[in-house]
PDB file of N, CA and C in Angstrom:
ATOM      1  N   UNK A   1       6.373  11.100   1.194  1.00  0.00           N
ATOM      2  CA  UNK A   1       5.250  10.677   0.383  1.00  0.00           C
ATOM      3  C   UNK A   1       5.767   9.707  -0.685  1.00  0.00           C
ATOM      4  N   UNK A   2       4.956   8.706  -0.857  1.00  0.00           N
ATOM      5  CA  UNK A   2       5.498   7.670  -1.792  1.00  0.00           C
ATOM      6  C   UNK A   2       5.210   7.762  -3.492  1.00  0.00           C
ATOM      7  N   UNK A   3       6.204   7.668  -3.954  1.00  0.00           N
ATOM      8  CA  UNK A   3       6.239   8.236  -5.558  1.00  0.00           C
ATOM      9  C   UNK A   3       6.129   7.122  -6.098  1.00  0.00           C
ATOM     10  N   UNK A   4       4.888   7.040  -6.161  1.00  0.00           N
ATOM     11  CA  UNK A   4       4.073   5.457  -7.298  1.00  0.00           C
ATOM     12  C   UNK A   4       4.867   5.181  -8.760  1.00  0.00           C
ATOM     13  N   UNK A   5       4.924   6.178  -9.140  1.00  0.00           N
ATOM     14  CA  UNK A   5       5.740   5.424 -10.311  1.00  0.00           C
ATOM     15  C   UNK A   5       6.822   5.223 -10.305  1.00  0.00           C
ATOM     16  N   UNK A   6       7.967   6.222  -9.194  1.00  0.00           N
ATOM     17  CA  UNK A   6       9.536   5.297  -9.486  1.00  0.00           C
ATOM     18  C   UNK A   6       8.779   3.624  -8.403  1.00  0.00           C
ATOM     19  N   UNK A   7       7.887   4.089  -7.483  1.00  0.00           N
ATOM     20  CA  UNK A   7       7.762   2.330  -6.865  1.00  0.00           C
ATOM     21  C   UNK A   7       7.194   1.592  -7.732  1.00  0.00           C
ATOM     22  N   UNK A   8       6.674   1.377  -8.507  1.00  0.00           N
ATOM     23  CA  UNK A   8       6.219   0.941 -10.040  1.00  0.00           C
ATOM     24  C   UNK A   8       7.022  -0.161 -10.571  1.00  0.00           C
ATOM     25  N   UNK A   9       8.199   1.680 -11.305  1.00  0.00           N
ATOM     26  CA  UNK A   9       8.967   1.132 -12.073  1.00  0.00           C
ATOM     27  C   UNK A   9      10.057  -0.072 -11.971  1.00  0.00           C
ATOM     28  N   UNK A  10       9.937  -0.275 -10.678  1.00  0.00           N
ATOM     29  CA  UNK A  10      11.113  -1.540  -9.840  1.00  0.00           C
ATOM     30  C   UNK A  10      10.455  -2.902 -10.561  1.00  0.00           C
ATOM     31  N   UNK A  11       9.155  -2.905 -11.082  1.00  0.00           N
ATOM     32  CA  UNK A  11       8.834  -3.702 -11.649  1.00  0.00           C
ATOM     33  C   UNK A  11       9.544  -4.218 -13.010  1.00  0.00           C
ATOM     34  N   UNK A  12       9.870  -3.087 -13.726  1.00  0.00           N
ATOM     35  CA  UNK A  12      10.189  -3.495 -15.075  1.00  0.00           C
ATOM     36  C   UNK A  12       9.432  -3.382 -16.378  1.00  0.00           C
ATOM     37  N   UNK A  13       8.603  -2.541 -15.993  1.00  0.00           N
ATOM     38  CA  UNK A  13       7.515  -2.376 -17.017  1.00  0.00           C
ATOM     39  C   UNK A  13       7.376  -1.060 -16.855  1.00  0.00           C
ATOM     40  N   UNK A  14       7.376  -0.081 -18.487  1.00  0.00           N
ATOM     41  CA  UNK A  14       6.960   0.779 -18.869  1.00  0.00           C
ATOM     42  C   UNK A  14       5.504   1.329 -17.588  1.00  0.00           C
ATOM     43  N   UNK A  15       5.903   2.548 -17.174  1.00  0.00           N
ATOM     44  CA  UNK A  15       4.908   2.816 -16.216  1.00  0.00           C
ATOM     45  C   UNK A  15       4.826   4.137 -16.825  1.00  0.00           C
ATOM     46  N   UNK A  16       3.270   4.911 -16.896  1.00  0.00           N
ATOM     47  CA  UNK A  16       2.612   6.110 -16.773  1.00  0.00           C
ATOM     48  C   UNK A  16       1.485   6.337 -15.820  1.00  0.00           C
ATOM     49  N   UNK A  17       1.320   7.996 -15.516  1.00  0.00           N
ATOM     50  CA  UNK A  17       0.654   8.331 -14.630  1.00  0.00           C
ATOM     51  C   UNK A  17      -0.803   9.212 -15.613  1.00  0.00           C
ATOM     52  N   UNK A  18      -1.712   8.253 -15.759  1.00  0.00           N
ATOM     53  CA  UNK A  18      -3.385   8.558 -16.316  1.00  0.00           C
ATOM     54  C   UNK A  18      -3.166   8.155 -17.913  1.00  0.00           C
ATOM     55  N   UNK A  19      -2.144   8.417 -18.935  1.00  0.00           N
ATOM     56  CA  UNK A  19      -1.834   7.785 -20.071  1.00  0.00           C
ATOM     57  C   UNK A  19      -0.881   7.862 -20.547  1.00  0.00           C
ATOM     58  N   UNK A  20      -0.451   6.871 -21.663  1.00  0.00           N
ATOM     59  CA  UNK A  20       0.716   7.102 -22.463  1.00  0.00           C
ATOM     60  C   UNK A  20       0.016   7.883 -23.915  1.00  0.00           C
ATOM     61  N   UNK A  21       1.041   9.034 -24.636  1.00  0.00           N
ATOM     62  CA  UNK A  21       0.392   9.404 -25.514  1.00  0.00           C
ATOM     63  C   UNK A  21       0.746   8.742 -26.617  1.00  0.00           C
ATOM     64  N   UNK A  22       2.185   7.625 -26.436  1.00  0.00           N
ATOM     65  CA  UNK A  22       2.395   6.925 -27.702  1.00  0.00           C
ATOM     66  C   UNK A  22       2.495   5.201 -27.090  1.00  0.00           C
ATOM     67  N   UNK A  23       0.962   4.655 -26.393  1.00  0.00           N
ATOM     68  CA  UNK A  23       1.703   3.172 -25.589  1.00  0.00           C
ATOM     69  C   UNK A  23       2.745   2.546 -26.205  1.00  0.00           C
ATOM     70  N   UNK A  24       2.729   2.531 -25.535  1.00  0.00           N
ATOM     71  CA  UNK A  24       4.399   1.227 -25.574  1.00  0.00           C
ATOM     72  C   UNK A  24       4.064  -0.067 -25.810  1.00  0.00           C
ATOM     73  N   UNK A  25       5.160  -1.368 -26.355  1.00  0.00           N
ATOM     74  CA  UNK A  25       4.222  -2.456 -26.401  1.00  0.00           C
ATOM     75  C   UNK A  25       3.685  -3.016 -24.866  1.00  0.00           C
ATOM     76  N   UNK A  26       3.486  -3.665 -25.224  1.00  0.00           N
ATOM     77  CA  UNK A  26       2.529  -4.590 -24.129  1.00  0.00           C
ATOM     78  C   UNK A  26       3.544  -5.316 -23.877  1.00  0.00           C
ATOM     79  N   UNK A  27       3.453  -5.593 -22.452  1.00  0.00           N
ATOM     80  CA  UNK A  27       2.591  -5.177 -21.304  1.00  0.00           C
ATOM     81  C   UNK A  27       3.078  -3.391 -20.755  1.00  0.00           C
ATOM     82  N   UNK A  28       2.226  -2.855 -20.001  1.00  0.00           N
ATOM     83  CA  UNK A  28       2.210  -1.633 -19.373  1.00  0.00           C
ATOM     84  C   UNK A  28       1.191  -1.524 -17.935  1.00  0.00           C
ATOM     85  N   UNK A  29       1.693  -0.388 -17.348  1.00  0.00           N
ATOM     86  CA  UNK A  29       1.066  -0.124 -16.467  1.00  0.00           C
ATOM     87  C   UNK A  29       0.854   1.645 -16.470  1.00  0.00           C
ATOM     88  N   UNK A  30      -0.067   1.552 -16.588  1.00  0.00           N
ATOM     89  CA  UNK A  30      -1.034   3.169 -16.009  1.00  0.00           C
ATOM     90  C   UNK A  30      -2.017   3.164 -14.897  1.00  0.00           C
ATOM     91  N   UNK A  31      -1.586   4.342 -14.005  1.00  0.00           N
ATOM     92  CA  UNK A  31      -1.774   4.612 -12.259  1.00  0.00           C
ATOM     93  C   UNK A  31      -2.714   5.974 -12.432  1.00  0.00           C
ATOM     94  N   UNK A  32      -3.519   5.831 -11.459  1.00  0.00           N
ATOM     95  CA  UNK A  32      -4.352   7.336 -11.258  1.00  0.00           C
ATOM     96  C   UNK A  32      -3.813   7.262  -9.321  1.00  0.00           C
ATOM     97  N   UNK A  33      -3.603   8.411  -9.191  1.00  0.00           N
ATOM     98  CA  UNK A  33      -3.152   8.877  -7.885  1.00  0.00           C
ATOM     99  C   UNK A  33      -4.507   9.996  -7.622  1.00  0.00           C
ATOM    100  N   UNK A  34      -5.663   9.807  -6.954  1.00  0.00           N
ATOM    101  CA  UNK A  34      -6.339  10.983  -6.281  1.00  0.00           C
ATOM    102  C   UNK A  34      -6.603  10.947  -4.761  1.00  0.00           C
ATOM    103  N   UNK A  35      -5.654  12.025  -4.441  1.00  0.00           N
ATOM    104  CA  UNK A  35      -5.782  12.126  -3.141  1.00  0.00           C
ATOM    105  C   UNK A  35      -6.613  13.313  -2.420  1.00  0.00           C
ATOM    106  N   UNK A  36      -6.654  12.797  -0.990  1.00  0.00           N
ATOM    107  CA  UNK A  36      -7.944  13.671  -0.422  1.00  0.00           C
ATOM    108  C   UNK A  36      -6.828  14.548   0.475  1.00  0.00           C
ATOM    109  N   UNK A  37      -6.613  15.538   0.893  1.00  0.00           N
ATOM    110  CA  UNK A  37      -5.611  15.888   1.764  1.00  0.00           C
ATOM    111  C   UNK A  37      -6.582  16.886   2.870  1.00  0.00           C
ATOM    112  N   UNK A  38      -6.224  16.893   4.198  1.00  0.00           N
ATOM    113  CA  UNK A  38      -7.268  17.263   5.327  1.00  0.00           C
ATOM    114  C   UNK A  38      -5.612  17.290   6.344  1.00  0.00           C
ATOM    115  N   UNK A  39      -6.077  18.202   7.433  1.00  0.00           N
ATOM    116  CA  UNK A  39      -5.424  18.132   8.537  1.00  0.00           C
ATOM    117  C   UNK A  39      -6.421  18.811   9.660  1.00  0.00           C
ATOM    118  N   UNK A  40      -5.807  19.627  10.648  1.00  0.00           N
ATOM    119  CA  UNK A  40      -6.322  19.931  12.035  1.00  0.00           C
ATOM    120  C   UNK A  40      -5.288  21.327  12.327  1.00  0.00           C
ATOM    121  N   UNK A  41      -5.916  22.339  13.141  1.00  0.00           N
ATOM    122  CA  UNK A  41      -5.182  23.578  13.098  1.00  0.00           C
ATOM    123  C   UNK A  41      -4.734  23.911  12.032  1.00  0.00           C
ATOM    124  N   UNK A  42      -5.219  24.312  11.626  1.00  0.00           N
ATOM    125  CA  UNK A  42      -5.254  25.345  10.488  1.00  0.00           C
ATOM    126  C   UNK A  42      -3.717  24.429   9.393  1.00  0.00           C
ATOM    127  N   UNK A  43      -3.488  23.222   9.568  1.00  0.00           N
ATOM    128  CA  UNK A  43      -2.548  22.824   8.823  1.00  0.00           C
ATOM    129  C   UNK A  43      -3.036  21.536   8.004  1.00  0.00           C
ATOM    130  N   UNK A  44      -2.543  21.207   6.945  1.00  0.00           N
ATOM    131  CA  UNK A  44      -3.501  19.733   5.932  1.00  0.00           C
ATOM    132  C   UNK A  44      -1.605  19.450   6.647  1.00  0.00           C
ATOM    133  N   UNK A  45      -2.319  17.807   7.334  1.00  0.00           N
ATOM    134  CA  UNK A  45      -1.047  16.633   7.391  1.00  0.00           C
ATOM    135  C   UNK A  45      -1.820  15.308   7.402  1.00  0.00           C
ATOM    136  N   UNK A  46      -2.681  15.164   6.508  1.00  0.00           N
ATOM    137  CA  UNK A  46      -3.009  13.654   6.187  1.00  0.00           C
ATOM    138  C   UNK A  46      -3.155  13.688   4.762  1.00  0.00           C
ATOM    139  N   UNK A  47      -2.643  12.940   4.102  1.00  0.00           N
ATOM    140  CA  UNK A  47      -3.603  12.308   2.542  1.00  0.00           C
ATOM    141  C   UNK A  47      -3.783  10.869   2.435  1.00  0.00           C
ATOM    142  N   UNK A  48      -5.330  11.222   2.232  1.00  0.00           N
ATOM    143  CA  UNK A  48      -5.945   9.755   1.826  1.00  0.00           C
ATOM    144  C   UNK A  48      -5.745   9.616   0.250  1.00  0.00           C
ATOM    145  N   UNK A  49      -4.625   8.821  -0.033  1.00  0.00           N
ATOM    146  CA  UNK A  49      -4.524   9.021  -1.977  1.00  0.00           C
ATOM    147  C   UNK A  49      -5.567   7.400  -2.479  1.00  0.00           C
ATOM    148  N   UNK A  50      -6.547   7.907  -2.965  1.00  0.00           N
ATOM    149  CA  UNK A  50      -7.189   6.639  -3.844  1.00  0.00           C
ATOM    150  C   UNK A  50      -6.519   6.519  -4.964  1.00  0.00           C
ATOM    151  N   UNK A  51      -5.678   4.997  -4.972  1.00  0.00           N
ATOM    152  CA  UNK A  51      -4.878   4.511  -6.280  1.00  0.00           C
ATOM    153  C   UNK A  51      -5.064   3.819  -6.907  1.00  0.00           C
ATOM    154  N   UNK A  52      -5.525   4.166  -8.347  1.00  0.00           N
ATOM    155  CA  UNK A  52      -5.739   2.376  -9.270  1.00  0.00           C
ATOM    156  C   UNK A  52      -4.697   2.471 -10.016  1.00  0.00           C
ATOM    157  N   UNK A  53      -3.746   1.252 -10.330  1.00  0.00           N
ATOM    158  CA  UNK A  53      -3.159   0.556 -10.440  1.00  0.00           C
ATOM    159  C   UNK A  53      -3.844  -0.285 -11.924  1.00  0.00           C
ATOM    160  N   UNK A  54      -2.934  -0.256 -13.076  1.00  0.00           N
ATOM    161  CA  UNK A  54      -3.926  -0.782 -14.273  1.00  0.00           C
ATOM    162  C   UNK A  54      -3.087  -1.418 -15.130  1.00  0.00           C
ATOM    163  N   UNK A  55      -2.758  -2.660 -15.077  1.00  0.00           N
ATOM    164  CA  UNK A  55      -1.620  -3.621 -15.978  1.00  0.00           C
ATOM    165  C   UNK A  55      -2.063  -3.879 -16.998  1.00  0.00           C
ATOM    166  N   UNK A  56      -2.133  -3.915 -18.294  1.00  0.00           N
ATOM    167  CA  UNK A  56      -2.321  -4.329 -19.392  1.00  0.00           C
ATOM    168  C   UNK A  56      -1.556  -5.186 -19.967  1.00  0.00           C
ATOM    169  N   UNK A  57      -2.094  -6.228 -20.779  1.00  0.00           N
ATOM    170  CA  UNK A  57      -1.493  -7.130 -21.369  1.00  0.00           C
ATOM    171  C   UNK A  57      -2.315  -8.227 -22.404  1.00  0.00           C
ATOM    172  N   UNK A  58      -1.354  -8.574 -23.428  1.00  0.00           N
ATOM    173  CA  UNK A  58      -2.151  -9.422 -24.188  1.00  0.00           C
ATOM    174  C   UNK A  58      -2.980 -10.915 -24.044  1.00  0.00           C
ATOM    175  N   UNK A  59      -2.029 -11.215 -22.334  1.00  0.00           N
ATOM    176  CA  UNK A  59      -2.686 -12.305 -22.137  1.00  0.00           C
ATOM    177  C   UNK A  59      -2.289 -12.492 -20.552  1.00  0.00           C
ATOM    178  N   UNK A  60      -3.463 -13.323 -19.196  1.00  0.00           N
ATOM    179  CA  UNK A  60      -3.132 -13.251 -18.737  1.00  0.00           C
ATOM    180  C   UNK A  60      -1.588 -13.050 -18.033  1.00  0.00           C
ATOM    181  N   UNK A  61      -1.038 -11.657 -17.518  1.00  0.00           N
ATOM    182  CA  UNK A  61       0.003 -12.090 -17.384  1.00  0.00           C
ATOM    183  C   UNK A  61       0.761 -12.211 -15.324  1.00  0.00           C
ATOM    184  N   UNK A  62       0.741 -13.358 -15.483  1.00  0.00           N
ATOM    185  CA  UNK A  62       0.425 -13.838 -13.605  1.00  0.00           C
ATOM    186  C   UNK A  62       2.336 -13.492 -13.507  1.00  0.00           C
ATOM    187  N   UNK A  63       3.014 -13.279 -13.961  1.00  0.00           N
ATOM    188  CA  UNK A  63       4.080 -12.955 -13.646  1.00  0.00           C
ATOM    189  C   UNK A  63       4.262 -11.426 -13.446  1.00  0.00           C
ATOM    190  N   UNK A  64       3.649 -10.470 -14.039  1.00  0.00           N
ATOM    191  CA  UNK A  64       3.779  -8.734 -13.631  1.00  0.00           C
ATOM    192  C   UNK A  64       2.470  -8.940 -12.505  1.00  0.00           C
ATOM    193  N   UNK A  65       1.259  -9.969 -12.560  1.00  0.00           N
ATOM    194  CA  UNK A  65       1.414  -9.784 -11.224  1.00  0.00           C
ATOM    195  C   UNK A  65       1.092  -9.542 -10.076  1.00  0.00           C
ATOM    196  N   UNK A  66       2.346 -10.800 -10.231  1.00  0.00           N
ATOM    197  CA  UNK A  66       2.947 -11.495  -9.035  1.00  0.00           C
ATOM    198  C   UNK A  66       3.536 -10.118  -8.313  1.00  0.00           C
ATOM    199  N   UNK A  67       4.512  -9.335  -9.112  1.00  0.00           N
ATOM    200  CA  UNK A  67       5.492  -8.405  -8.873  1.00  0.00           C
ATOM    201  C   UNK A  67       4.693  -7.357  -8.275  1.00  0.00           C
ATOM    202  N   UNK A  68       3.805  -7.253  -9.404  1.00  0.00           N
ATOM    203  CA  UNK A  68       2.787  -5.989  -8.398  1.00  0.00           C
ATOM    204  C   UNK A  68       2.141  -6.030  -7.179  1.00  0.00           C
ATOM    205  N   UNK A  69       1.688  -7.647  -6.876  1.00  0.00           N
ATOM    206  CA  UNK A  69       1.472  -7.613  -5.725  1.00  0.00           C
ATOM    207  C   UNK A  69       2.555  -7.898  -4.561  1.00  0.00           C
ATOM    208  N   UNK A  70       3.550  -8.470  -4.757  1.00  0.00           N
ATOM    209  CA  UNK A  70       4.005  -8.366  -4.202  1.00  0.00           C
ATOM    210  C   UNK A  70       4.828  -7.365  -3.562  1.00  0.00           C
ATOM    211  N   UNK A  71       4.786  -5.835  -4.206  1.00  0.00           N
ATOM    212  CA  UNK A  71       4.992  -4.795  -3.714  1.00  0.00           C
ATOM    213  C   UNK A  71       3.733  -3.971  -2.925  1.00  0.00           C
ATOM    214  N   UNK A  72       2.708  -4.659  -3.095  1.00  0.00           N
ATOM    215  CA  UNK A  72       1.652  -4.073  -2.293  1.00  0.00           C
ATOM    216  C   UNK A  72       1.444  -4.708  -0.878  1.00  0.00           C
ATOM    217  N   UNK A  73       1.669  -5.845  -1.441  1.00  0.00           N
ATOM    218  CA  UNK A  73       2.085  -6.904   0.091  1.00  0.00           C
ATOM    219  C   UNK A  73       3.680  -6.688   0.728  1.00  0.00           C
ATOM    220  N   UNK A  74       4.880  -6.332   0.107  1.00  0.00           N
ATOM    221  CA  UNK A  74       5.515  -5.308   1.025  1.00  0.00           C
ATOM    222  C   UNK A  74       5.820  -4.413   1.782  1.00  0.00           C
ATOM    223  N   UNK A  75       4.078  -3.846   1.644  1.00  0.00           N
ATOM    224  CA  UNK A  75       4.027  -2.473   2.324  1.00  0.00           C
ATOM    225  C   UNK A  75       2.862  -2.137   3.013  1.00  0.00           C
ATOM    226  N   UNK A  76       1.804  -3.966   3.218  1.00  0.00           N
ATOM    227  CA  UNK A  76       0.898  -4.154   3.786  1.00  0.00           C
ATOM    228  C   UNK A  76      -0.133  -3.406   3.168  1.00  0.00           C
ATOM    229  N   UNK A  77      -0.315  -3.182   1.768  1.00  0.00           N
ATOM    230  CA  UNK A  77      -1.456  -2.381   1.680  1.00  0.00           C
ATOM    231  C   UNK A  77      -2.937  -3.750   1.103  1.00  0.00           C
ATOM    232  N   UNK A  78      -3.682  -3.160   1.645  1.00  0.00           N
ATOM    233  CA  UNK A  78      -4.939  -3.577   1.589  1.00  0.00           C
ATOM    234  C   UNK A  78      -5.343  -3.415   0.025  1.00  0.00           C
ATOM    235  N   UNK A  79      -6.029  -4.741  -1.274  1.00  0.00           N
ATOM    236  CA  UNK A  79      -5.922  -4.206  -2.321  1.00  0.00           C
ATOM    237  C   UNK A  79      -7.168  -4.931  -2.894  1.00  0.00           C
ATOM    238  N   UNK A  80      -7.726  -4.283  -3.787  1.00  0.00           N
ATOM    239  CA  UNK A  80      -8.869  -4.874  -4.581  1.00  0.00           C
ATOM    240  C   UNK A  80      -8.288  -5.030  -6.094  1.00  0.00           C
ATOM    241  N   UNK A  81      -8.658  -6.486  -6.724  1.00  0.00           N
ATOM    242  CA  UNK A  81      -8.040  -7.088  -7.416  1.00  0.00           C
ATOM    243  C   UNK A  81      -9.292  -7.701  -8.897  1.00  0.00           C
ATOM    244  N   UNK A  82      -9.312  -6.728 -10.118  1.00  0.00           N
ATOM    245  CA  UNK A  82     -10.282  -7.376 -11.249  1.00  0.00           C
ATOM    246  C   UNK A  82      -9.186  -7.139 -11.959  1.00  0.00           C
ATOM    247  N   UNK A  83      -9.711  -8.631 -13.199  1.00  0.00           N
ATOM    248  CA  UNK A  83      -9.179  -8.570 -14.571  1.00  0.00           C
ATOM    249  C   UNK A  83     -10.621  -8.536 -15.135  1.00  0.00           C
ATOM    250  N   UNK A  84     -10.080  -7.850 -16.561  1.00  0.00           N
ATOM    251  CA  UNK A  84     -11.512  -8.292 -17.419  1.00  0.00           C
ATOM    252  C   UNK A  84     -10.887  -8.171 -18.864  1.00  0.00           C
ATOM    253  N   UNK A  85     -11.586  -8.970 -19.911  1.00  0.00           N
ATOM    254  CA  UNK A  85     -10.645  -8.790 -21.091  1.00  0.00           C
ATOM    255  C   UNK A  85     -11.443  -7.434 -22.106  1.00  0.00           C
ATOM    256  N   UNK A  86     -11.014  -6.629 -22.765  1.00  0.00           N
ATOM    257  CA  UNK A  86     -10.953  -5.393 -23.394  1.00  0.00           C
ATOM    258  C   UNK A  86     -11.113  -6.221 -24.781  1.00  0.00           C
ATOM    259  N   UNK A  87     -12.693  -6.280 -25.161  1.00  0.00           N
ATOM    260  CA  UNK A  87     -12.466  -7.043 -26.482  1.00  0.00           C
ATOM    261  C   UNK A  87     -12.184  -6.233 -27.801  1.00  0.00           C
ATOM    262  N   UNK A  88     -12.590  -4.545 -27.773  1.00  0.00           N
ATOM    263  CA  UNK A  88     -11.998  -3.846 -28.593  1.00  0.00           C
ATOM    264  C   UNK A  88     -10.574  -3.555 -28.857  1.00  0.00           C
ATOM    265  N   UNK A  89      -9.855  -3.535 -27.494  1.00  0.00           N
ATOM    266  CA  UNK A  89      -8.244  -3.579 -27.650  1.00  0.00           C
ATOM    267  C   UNK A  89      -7.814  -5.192 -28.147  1.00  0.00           C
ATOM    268  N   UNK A  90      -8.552  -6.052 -27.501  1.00  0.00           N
ATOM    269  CA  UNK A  90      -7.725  -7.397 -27.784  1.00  0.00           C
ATOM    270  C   UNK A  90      -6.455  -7.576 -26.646  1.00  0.00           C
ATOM    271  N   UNK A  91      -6.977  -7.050 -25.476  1.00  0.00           N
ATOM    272  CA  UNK A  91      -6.076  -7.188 -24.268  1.00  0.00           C
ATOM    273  C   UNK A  91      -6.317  -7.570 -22.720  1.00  0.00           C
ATOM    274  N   UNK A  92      -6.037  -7.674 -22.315  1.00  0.00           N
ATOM    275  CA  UNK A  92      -6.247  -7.707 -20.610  1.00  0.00           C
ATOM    276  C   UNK A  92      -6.195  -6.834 -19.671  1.00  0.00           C
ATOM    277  N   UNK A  93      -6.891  -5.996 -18.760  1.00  0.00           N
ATOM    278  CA  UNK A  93      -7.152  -4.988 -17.860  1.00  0.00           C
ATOM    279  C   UNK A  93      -6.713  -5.864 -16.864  1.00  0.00           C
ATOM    280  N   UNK A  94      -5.915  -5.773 -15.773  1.00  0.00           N
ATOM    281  CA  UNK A  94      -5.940  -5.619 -14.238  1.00  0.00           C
ATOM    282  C   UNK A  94      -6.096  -5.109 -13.738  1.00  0.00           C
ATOM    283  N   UNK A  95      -7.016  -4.917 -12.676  1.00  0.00           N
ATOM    284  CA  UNK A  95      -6.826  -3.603 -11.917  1.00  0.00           C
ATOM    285  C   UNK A  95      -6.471  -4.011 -10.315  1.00  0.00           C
ATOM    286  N   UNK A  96      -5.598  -3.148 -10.031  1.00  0.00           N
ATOM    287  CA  UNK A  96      -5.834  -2.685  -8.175  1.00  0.00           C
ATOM    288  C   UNK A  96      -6.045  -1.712  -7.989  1.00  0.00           C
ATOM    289  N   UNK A  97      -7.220  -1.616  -6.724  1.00  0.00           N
ATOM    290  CA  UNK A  97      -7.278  -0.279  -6.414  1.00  0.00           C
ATOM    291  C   UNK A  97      -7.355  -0.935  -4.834  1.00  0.00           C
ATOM    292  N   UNK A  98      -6.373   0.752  -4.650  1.00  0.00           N
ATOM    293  CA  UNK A  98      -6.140   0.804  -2.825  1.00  0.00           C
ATOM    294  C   UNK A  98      -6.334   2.204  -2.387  1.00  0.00           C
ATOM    295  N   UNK A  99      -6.482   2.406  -1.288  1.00  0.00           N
ATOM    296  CA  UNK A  99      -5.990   4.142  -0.578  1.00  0.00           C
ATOM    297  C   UNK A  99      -5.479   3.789   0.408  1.00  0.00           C
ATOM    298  N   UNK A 100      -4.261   4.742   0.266  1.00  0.00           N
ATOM    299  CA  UNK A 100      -2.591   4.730   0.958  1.00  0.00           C
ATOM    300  C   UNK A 100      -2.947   5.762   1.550  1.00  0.00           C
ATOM    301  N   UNK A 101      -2.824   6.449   2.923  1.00  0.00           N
ATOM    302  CA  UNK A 101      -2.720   7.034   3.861  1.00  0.00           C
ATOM    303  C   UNK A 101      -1.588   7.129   4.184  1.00  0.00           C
ATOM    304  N   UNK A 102      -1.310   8.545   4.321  1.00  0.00           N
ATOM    305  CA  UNK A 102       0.438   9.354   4.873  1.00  0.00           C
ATOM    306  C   UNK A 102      -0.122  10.209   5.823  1.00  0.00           C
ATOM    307  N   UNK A 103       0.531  10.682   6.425  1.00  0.00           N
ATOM    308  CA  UNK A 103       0.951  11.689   7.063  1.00  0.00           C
ATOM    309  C   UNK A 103       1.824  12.227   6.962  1.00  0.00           C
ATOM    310  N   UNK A 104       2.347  13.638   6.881  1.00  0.00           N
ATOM    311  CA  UNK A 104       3.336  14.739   6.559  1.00  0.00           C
ATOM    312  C   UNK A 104       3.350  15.938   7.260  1.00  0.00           C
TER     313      UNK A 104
END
């Protein structure tokens, strides 16, 4: 099963899983992992994990990514892609969201 945040962290950027309780500066990334898990005979061997993927930053930043996608495009995943700017923070939202399918 693939562990989103050490694959993340290859990026270089401060990574958490749903929040940081003290953020870090900017830029960052915070991940929600919810997965569906199901199998057949009486055993669960699939998870469908729905993942968003959430870069923050003070200003577009097309270099984290580049990086991020290009680890999603390393591993062929299929990805939906918004920015929008956070005018109460004074920052930038990215988001991807995908669902990664395993078997185990």
């Amino acid at each position: 099963m693939l562990d989103i945040k050490t694959w993340l962290e290859t990026i270089g950027l401060k990574v958490a899983e749903e929040r940081f309780i003290k953020p870090p500066p900017l830029p960052y990334i915070i991940f929600t992992d919810k997965p569906d898990v199901s199998g057949a005979d009486d055993r669960n061997c699939i998870a469908d994990r729905s993942i968003s993927v959430e870069l923050y930053s003070s200003k577009v930043n097309k270099v984290s990514e580049k990086a991020i996608e290009d680890l999603l495009n390393e591993k062929a995943i299929n990805y939906k892609k918004d920015r929008m700017w956070i005018d109460t923070e004074m920052w930038f939202e990215t988001t991807y969201d995908f669902n990664l399918i395993e078997k185990f």
